[in-house]
N, C-alpha and C. Protein backbone atom coordinates (compact mmCIF):
# COMPACT_ATOMS: atom_id res chain seq x y z
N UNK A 1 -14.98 208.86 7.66
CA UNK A 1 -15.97 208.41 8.61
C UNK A 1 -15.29 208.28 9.98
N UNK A 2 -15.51 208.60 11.02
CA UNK A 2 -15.20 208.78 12.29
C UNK A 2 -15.81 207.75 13.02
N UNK A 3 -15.15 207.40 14.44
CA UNK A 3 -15.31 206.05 15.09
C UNK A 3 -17.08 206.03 15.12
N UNK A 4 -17.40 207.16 15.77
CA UNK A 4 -18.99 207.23 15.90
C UNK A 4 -19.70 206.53 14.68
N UNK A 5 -19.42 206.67 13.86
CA UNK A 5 -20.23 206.63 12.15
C UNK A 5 -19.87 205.09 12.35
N UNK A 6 -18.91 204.68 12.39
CA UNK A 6 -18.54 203.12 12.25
C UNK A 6 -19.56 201.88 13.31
N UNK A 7 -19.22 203.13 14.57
CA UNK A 7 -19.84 202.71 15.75
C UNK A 7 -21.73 202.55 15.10
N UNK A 8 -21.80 203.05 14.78
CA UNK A 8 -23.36 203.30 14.15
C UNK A 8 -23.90 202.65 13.67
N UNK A 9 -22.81 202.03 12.34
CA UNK A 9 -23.39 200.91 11.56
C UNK A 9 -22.59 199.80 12.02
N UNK A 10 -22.20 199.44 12.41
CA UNK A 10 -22.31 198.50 13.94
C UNK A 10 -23.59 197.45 14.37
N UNK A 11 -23.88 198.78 14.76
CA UNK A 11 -25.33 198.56 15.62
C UNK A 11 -26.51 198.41 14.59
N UNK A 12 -26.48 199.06 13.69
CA UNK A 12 -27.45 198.75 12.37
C UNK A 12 -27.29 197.28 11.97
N UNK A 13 -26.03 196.52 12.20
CA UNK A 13 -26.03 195.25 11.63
C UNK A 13 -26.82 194.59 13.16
N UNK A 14 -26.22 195.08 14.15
CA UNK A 14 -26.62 194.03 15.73
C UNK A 14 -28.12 194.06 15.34
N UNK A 15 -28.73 195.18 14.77
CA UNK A 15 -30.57 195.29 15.19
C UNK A 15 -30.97 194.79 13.90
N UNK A 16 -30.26 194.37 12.96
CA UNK A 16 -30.66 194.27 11.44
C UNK A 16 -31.88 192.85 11.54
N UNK A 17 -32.31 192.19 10.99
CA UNK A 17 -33.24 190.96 10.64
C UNK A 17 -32.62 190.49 9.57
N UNK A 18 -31.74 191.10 8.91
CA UNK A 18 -30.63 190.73 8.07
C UNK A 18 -29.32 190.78 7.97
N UNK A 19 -28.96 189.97 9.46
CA UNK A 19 -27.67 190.21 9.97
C UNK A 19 -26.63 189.34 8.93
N UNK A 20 -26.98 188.05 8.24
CA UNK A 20 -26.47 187.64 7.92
C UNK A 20 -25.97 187.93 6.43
N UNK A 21 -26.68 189.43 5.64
CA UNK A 21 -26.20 190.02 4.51
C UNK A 21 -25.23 190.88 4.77
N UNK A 22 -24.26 191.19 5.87
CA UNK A 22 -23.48 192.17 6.24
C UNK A 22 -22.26 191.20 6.91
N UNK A 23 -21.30 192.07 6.35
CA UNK A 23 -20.06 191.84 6.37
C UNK A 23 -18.91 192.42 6.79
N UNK A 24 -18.26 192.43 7.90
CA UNK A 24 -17.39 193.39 8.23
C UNK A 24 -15.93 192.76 8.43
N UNK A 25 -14.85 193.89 7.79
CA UNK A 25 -13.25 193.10 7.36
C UNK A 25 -12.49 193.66 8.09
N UNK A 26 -11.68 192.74 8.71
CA UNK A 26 -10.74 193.63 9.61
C UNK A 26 -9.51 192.67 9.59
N UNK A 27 -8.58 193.95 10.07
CA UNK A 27 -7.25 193.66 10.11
C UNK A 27 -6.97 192.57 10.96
N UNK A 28 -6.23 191.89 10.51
CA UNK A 28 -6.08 190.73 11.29
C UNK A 28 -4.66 189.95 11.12
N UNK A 29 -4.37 190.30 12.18
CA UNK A 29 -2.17 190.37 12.18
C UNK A 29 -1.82 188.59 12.28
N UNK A 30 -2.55 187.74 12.94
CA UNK A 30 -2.68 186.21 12.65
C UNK A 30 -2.44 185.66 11.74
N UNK A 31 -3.92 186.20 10.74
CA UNK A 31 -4.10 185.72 9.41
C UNK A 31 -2.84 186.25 8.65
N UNK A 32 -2.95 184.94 8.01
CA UNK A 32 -1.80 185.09 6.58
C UNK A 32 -2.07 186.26 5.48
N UNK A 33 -3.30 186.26 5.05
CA UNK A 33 -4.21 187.93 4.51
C UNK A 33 -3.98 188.76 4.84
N UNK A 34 -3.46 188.91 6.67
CA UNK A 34 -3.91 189.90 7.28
C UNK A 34 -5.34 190.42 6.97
N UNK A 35 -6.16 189.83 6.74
CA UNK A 35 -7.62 190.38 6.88
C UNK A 35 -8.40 189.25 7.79
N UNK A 36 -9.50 189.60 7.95
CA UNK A 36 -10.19 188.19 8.71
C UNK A 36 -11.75 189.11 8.04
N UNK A 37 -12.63 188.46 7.72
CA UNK A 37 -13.76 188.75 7.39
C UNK A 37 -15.05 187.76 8.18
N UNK A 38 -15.87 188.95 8.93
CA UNK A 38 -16.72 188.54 9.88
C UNK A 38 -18.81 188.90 9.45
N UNK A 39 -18.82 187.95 9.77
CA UNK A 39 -20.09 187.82 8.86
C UNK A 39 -21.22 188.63 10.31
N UNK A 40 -22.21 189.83 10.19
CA UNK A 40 -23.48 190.06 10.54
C UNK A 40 -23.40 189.11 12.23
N UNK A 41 -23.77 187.76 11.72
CA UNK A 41 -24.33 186.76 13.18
C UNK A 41 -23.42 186.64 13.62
N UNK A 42 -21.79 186.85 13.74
CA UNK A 42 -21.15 186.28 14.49
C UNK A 42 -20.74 188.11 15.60
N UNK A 43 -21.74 189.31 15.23
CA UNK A 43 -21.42 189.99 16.51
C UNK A 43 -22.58 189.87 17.10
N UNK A 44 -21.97 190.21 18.32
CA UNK A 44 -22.92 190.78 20.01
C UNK A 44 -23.25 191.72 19.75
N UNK A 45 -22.47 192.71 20.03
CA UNK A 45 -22.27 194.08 20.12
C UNK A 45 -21.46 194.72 20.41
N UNK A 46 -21.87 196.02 20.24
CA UNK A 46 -20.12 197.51 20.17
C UNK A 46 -20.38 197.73 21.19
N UNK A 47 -19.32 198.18 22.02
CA UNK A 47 -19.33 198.69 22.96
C UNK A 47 -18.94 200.45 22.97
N UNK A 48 -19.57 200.64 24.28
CA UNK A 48 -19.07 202.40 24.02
C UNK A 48 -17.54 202.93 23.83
N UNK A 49 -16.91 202.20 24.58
CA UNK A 49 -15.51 202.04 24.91
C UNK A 49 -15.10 202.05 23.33
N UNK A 50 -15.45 201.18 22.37
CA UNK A 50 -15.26 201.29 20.83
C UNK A 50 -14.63 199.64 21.00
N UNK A 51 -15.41 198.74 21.27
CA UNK A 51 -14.82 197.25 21.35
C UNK A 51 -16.02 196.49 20.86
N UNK A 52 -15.35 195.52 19.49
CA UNK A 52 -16.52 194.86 18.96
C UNK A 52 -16.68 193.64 19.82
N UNK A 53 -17.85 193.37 20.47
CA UNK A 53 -18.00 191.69 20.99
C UNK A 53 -18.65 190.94 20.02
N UNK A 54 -17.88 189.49 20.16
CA UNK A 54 -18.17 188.84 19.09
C UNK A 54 -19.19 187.36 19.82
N UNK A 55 -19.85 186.93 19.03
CA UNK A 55 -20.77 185.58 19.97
C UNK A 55 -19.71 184.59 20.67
N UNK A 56 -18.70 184.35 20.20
CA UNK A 56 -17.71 183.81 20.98
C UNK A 56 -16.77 184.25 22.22
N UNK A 57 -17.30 185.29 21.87
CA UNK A 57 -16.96 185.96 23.56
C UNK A 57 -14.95 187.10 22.73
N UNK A 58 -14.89 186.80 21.50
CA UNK A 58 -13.89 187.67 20.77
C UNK A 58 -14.09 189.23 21.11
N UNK A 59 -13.08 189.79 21.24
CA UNK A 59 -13.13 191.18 21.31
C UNK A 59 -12.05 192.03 20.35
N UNK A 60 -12.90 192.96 19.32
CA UNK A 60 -11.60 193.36 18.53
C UNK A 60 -12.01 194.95 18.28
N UNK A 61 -10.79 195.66 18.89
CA UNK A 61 -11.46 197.16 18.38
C UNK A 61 -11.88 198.18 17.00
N UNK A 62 -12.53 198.65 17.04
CA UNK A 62 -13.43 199.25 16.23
C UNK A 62 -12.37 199.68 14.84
N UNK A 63 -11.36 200.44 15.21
CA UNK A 63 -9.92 200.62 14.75
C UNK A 63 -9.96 200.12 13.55
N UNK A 64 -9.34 198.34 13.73
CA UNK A 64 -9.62 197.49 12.84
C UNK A 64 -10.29 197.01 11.73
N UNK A 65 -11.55 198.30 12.01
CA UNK A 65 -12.22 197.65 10.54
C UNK A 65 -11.66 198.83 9.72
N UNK A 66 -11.73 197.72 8.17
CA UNK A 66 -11.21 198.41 7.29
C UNK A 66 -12.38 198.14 6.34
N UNK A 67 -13.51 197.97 6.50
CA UNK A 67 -14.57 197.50 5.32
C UNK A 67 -16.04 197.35 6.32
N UNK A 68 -17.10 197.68 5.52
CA UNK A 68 -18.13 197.01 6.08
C UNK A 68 -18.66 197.08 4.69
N UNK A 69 -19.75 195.61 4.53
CA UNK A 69 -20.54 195.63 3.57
C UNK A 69 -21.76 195.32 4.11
N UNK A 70 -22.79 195.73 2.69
CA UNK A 70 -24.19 195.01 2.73
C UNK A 70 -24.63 194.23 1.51
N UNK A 71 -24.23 193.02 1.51
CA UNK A 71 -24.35 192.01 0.36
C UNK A 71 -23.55 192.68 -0.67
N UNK A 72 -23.55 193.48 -1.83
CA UNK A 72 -22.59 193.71 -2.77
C UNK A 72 -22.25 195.04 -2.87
N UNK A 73 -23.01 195.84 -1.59
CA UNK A 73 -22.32 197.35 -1.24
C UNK A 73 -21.96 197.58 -0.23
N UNK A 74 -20.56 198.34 -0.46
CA UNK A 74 -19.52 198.80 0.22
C UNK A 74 -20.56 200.17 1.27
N UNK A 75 -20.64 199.83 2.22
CA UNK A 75 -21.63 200.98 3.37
C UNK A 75 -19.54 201.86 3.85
N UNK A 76 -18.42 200.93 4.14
CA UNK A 76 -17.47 201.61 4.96
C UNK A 76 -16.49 201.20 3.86
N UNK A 77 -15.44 202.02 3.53
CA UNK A 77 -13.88 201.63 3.50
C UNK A 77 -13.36 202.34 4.42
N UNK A 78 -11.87 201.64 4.14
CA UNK A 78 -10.92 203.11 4.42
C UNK A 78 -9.55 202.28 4.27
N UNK A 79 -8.41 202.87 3.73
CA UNK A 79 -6.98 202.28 3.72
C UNK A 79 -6.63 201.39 4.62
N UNK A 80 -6.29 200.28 3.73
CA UNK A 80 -5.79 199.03 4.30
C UNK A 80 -4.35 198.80 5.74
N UNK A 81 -4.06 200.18 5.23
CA UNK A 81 -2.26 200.07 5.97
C UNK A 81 -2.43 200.78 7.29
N UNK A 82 -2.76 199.85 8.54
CA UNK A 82 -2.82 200.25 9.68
C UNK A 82 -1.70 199.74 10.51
């Protein structure tokens, strides 16, 4: 899947009415996991540039995700080792 495709369903969660069944996992060099998992309501929106805004004003690039779900299906993977 290519940035576009990611970029896509993205925006399928921003316009969803069921933002809060979607789930997106990303790398996250902080966390002790290294993952951080971000729920539907907590994005804004993608940007063209390929930058997720988050309601807190967070910005993390598109790159980073390594997962998107929709309640108990996997919509994105892709290898963990970035």
């Amino acid at each position: 899947m290519r940035k576009g495709e990611i970029w896509n369903l993205i925006n399928r969660i921003i316009w969803s009415d069921d933002k809060q069944s979607y789930f997106v996992i990303i790398v996250d060099r902080l966390e002790q996991s290294r993952e951080r998992l971000i729920s539907g309501n907590e994005i804004r929106k993608v940007h063209s540039n390929g930058l997720i805004e988050l309601i807190d004003g967070g910005l993390i690039p598109i790159h980073r995700v390594i997962e998107i779900r929709y309640k108990d299906k996997i919509l994105f993977t892709r290898k963990k080792s970035l």
